[in-house]
C-alpha atoms as a PDB file:
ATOM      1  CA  UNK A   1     -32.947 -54.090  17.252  1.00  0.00           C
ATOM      2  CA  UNK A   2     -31.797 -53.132  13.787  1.00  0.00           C
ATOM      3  CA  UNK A   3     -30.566 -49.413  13.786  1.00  0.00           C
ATOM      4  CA  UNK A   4     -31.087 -47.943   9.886  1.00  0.00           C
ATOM      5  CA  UNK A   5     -28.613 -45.727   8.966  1.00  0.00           C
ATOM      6  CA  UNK A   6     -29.081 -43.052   6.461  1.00  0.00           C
ATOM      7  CA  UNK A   7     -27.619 -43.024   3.708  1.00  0.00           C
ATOM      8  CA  UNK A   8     -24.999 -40.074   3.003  1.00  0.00           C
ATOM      9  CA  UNK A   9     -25.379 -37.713   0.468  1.00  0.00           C
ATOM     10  CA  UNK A  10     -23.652 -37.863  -2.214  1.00  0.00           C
ATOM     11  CA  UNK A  11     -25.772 -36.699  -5.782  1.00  0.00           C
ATOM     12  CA  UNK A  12     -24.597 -32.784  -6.273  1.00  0.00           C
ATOM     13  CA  UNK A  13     -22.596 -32.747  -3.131  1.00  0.00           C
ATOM     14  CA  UNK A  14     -19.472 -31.772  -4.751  1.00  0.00           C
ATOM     15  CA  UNK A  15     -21.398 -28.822  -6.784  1.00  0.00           C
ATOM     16  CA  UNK A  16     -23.403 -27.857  -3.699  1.00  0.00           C
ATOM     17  CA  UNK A  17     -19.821 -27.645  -1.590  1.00  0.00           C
ATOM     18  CA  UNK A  18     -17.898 -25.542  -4.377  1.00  0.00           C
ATOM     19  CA  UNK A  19     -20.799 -23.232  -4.339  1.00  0.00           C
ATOM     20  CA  UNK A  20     -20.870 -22.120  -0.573  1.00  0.00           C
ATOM     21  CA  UNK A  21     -16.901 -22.014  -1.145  1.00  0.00           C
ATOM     22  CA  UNK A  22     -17.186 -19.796  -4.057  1.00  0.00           C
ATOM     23  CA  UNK A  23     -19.498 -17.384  -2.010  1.00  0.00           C
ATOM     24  CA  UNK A  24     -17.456 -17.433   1.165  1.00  0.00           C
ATOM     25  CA  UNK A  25     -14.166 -16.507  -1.136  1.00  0.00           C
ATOM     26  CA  UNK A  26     -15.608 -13.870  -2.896  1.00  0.00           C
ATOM     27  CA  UNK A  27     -17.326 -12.240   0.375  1.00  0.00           C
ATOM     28  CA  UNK A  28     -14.468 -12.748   2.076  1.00  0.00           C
ATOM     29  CA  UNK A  29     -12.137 -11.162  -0.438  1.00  0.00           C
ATOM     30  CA  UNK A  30     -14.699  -8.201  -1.013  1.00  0.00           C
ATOM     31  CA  UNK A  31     -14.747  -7.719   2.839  1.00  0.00           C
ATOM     32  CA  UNK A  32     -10.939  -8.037   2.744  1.00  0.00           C
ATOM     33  CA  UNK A  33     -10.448  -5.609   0.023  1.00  0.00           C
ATOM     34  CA  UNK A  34     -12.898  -2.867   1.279  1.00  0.00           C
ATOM     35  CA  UNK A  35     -10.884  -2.884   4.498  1.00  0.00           C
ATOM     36  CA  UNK A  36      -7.698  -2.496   2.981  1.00  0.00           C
ATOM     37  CA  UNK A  37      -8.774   0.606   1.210  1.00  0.00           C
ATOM     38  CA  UNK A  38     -10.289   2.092   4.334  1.00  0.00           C
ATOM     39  CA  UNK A  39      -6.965   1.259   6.249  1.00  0.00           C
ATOM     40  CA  UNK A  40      -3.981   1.420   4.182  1.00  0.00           C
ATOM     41  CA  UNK A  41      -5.085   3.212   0.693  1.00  0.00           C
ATOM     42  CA  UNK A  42      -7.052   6.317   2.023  1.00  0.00           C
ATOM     43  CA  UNK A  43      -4.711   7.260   4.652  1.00  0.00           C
ATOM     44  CA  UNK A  44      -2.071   7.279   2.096  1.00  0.00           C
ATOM     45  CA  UNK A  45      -3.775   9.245  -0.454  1.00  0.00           C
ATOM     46  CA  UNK A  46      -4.475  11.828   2.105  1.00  0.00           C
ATOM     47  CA  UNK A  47      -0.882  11.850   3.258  1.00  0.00           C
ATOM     48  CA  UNK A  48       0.264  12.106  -0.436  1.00  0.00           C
ATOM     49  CA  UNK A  49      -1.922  14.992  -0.439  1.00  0.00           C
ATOM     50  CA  UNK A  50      -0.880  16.771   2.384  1.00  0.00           C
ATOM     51  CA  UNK A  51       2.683  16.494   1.462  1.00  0.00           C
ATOM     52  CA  UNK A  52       1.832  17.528  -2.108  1.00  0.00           C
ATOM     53  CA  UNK A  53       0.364  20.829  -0.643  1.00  0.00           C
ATOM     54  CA  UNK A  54       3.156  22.172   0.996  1.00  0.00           C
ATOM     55  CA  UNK A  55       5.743  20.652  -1.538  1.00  0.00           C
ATOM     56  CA  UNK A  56       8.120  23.314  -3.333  1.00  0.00           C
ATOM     57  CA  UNK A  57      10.175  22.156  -5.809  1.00  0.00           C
ATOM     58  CA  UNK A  58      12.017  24.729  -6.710  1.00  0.00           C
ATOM     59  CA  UNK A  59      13.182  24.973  -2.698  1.00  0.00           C
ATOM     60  CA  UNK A  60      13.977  21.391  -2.752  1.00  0.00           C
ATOM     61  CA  UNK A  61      16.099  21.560  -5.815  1.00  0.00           C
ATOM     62  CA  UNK A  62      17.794  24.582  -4.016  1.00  0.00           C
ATOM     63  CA  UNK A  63      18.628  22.755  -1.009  1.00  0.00           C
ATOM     64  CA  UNK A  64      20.432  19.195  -3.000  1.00  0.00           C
ATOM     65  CA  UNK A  65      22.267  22.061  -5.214  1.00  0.00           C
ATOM     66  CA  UNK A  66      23.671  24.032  -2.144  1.00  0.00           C
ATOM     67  CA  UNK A  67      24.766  20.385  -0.309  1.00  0.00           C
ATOM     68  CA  UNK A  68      26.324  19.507  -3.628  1.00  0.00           C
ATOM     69  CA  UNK A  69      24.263  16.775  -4.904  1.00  0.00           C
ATOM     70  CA  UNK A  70      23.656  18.197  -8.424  1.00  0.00           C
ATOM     71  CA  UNK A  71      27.242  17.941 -10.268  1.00  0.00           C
ATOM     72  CA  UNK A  72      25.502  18.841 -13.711  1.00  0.00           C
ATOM     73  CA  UNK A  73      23.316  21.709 -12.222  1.00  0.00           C
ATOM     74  CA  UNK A  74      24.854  25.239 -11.823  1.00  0.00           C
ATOM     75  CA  UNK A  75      25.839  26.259  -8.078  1.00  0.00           C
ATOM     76  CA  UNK A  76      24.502  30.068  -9.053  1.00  0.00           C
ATOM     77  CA  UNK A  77      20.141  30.498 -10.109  1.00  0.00           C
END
């Protein structure tokens, strides 16, 4: 009983292997990078936003004067 093995494949294996790598990688990092932007970048522009809003400047600078933190800026405005 002689058992005949197949031979393995070899001709374009290396090209046909770096090809379903390549895809995987880039859907992977596409998938990766959409996610990111849904969890971390959005949240943060809308916080950024927010606080933008309701910012004064002019209060703020107010507040560091009157604790001191401005030496070069007048006490009195």
């Amino acid at each position: 009983m002689s058992a005949v093995l197949k031979k393995p494949e070899l001709r374009g294996f290396l090209a046909k292997r770096i090809k379903f790598h390549l895809v995987a990688a880039t859907v992977s990092s596409l998938a990766v990078g959409f996610v990111f932007k849904l969890l971390y970048v959005d949240p943060r522009r809308k916080r950024n936003a927010d606080f933008h809003k309701t910012y004064n400047p002019d209060r703020h600078l107010q507040v560091m004067k009157e604790h001191g933190l401005l030496q070069s800026c007048p006490l009195e405005t």
